[in-house]
C-alpha atoms as a PDB file:
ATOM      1  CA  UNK A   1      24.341 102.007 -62.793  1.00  0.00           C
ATOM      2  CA  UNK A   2      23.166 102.154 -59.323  1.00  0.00           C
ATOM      3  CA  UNK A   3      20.170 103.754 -57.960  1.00  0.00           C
ATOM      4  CA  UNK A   4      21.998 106.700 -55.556  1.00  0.00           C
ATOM      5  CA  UNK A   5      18.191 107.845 -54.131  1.00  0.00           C
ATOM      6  CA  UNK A   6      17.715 107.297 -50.719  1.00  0.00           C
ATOM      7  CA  UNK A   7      14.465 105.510 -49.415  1.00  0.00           C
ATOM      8  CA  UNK A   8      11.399 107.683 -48.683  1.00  0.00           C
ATOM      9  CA  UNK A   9      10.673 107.862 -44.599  1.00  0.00           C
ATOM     10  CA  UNK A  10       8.098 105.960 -44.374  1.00  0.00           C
ATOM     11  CA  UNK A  11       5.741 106.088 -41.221  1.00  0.00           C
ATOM     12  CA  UNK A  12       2.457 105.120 -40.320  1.00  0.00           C
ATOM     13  CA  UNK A  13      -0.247 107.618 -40.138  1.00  0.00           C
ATOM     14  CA  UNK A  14      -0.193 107.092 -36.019  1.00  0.00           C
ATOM     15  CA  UNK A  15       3.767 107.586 -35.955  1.00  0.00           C
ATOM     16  CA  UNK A  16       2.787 111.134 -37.907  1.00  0.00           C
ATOM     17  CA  UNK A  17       0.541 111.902 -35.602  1.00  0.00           C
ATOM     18  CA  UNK A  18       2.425 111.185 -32.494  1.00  0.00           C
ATOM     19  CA  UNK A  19       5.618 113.574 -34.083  1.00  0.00           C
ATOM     20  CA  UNK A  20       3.486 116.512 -35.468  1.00  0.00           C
ATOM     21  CA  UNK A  21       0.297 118.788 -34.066  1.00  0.00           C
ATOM     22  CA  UNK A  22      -2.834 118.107 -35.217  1.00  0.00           C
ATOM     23  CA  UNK A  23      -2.375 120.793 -37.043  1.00  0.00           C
ATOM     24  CA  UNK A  24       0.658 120.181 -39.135  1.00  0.00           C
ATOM     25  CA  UNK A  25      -0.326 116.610 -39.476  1.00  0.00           C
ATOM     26  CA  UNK A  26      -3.832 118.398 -41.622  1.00  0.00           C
ATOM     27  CA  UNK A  27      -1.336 120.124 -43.502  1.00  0.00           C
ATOM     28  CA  UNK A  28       1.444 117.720 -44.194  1.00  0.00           C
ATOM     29  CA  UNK A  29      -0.270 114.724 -44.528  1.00  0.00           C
ATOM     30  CA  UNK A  30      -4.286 115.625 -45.729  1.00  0.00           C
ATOM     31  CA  UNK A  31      -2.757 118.248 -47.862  1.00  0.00           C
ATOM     32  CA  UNK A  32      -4.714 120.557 -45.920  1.00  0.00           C
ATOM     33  CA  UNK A  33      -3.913 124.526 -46.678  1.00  0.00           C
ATOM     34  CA  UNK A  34      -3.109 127.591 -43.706  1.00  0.00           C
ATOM     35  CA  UNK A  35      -5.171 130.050 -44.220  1.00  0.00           C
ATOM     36  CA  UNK A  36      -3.475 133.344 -45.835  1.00  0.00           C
ATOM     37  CA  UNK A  37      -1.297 135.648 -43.932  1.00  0.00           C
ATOM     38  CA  UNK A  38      -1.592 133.596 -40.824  1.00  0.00           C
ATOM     39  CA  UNK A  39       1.654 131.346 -41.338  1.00  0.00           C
ATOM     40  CA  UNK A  40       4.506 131.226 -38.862  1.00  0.00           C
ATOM     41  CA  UNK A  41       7.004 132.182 -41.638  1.00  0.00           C
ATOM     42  CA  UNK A  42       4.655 134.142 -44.025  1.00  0.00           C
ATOM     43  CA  UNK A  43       6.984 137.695 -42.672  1.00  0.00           C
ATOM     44  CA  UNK A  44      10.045 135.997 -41.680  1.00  0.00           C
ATOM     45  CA  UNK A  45      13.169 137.892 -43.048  1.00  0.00           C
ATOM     46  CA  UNK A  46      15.542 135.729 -40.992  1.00  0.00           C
ATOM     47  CA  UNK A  47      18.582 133.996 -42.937  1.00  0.00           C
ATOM     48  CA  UNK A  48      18.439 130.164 -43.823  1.00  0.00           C
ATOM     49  CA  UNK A  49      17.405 126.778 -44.605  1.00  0.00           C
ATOM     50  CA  UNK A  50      13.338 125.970 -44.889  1.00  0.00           C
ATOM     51  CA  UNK A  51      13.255 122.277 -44.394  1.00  0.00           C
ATOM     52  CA  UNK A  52      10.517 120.077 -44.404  1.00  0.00           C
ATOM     53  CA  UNK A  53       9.062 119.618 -40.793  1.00  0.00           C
ATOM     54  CA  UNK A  54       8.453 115.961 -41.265  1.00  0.00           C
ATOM     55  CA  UNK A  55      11.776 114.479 -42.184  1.00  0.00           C
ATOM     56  CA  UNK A  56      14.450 117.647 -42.409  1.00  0.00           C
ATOM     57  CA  UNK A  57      14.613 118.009 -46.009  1.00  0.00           C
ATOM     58  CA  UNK A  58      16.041 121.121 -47.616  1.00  0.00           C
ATOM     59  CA  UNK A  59      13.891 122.626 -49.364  1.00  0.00           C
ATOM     60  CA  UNK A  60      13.994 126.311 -49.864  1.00  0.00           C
ATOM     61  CA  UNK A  61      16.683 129.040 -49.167  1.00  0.00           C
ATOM     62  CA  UNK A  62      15.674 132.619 -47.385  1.00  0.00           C
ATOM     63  CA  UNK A  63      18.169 133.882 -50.426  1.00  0.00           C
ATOM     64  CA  UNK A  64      14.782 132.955 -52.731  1.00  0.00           C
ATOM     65  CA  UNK A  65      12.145 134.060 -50.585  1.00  0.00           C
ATOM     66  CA  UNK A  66      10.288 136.593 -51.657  1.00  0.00           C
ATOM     67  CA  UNK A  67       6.428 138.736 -50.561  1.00  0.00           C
ATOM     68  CA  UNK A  68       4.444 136.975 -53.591  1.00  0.00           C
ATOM     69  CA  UNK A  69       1.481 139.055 -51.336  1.00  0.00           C
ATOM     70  CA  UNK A  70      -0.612 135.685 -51.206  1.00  0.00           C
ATOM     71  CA  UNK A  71      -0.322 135.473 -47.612  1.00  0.00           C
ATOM     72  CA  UNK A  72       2.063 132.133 -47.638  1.00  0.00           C
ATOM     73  CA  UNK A  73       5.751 132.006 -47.404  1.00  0.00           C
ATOM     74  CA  UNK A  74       6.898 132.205 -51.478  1.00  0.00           C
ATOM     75  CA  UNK A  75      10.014 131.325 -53.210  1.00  0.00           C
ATOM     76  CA  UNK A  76      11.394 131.318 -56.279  1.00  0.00           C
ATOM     77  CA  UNK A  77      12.760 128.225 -56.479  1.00  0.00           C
ATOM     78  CA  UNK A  78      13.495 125.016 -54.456  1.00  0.00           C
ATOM     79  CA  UNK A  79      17.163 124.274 -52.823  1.00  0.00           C
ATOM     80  CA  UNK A  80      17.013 121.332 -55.176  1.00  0.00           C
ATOM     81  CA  UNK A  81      14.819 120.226 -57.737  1.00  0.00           C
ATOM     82  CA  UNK A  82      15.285 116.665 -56.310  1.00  0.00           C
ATOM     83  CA  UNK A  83      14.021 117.466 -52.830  1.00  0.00           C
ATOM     84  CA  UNK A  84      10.737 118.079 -54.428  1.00  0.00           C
ATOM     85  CA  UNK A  85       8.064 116.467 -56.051  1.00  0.00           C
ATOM     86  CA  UNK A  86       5.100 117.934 -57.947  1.00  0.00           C
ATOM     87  CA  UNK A  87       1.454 116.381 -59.134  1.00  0.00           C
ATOM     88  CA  UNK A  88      -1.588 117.797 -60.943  1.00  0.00           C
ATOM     89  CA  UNK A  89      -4.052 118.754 -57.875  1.00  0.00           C
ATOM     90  CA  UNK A  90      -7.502 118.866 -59.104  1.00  0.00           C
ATOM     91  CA  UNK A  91      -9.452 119.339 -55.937  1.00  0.00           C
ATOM     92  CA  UNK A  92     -11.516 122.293 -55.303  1.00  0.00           C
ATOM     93  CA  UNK A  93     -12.638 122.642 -58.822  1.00  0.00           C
ATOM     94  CA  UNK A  94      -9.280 123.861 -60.369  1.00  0.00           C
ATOM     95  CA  UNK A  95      -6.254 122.247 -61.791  1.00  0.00           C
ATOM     96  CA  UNK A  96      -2.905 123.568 -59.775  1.00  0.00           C
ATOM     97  CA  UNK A  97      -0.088 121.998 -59.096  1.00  0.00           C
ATOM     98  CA  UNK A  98       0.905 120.422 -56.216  1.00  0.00           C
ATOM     99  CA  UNK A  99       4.558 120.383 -54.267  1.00  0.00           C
ATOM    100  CA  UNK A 100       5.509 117.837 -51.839  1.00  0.00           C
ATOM    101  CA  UNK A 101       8.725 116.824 -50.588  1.00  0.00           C
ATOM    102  CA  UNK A 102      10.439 113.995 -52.431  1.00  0.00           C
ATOM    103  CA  UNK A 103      11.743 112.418 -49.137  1.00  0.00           C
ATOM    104  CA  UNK A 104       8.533 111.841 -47.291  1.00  0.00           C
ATOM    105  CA  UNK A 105       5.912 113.163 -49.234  1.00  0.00           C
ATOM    106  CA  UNK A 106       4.311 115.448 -47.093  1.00  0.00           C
ATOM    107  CA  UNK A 107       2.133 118.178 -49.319  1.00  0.00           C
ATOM    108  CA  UNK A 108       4.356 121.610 -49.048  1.00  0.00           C
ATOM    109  CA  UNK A 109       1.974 123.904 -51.211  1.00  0.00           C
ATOM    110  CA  UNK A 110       1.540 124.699 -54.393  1.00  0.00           C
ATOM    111  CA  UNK A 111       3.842 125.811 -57.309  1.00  0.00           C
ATOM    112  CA  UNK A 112       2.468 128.416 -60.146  1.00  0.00           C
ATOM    113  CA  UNK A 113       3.709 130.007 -62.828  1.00  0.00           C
ATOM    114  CA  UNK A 114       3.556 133.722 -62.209  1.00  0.00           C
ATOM    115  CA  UNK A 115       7.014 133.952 -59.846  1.00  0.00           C
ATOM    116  CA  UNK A 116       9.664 136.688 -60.372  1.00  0.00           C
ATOM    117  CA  UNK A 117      12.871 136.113 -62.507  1.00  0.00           C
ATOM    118  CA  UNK A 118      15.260 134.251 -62.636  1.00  0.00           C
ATOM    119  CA  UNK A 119      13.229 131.174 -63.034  1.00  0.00           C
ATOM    120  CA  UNK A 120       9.456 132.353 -63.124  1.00  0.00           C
ATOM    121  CA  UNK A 121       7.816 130.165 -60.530  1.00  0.00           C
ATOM    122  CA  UNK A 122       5.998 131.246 -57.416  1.00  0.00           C
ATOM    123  CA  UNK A 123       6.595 128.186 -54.822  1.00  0.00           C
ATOM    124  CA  UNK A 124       3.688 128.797 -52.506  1.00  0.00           C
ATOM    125  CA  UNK A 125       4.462 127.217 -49.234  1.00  0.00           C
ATOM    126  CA  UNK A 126       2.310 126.383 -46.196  1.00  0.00           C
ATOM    127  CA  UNK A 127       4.729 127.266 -42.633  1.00  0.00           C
ATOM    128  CA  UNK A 128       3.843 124.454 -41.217  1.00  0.00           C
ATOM    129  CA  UNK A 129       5.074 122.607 -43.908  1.00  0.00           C
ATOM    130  CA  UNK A 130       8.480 124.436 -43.111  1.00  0.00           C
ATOM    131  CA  UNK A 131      11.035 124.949 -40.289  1.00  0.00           C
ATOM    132  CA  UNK A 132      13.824 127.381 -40.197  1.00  0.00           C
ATOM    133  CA  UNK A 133      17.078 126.626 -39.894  1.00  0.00           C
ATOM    134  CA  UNK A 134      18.432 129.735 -39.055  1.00  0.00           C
ATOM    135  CA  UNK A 135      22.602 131.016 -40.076  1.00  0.00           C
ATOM    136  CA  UNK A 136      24.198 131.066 -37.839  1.00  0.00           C
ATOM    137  CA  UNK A 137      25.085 134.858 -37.174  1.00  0.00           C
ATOM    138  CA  UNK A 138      28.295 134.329 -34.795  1.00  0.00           C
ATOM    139  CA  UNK A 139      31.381 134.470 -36.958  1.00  0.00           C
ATOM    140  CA  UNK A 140      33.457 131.378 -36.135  1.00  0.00           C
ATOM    141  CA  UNK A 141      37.310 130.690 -36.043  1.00  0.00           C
ATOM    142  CA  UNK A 142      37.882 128.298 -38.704  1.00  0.00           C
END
C-alpha cells in the first residue's frame, strides 16, 4: 500500500525567521503562548478557513469556533484530524496537551477536554498560529 502523506515543510530555523515576525516565529516555532484576550482572532466572527500561518494548512472552520472565554480563539474541533498533531506538554509544571500542525509542526495551542458538544474538546488556539481565509461573500455565477 502506498504511503499517500505528503512530506512535512521543512525549513531551517533562519528560513522561519526570515517568513514570520519575531513574534509568530516565538509562537510557532518555541511554542511560545499570546497572552489572553490579546489575539488577532480571539473576537473574530468573520466566515472561514483558519490555516496555519507557516505552511497554509487547514486547520479549523469559523462553523466550530466558539467564546470558550479563555481569551484565545477556541474550536470545537479541527477541519481534519490529520492536519493536526498532538503531544503530552509537560512544561510549566502541568501535563496538557499540545496541538501542532501535522504539515510543519509549528505549536498551534493546546487541546482540553472541557469543549461544548458535539465532540467535547476545547481546541485552544494562539492567532498567530492562525490566518483567516475569509468566504468569500460575493455570490458568483457558476
Amino acid at each position: 500500500m502506498q504511503d499517500t502523506k505528503k512530506p512535512k515543510v521543512k525549513k531551517t530555523d533562519q528560513e522561519w525567521r526570515e517568513e514570520l515576525s519575531d513574534f509568530e516565529y516565538q509562537i510557532t516555532r518555541e511554542a511560545a503562548t499570546e497572552a489572553p484576550f490579546t489575539g488577532e482572532y480571539t473576537n473574530t466572527k468573520a466566515k472561514g478557513t483558519y490555516v496555519c500561518r507557516c505552511c497554509g494548512e487547514p486547520l479549523f472552520s469559523s462553523d466550530t469556533k466558539y467564546d470558550s472565554g479563555s481569551g484565545w480563539p477556541s474550536f470545537y474541533e479541527p477541519v481534519d484530524y490529520e492536519n493536526v498533531e498532538t503531544k503530552v506538554d509537560r512544561s510549566h509544571f502541568m501535563i496538557r496537551t499540545e496541538a501542532m500542525c501535522s504539515n510543519c509542526d509549528a505549536h498551534l495551542g493546546h487541546v482540553f477536554p472541557d469543549g461544548p458538544m458535539p465532540t467535547g474538546q476545547r481546541w485552544c488556539i494562539n492567532s498567530a498560529s492562525l490566518k483567516l481565509q475569509e468566504k468569500d461573500q460575493t455570490p458568483t455565477d457558476d
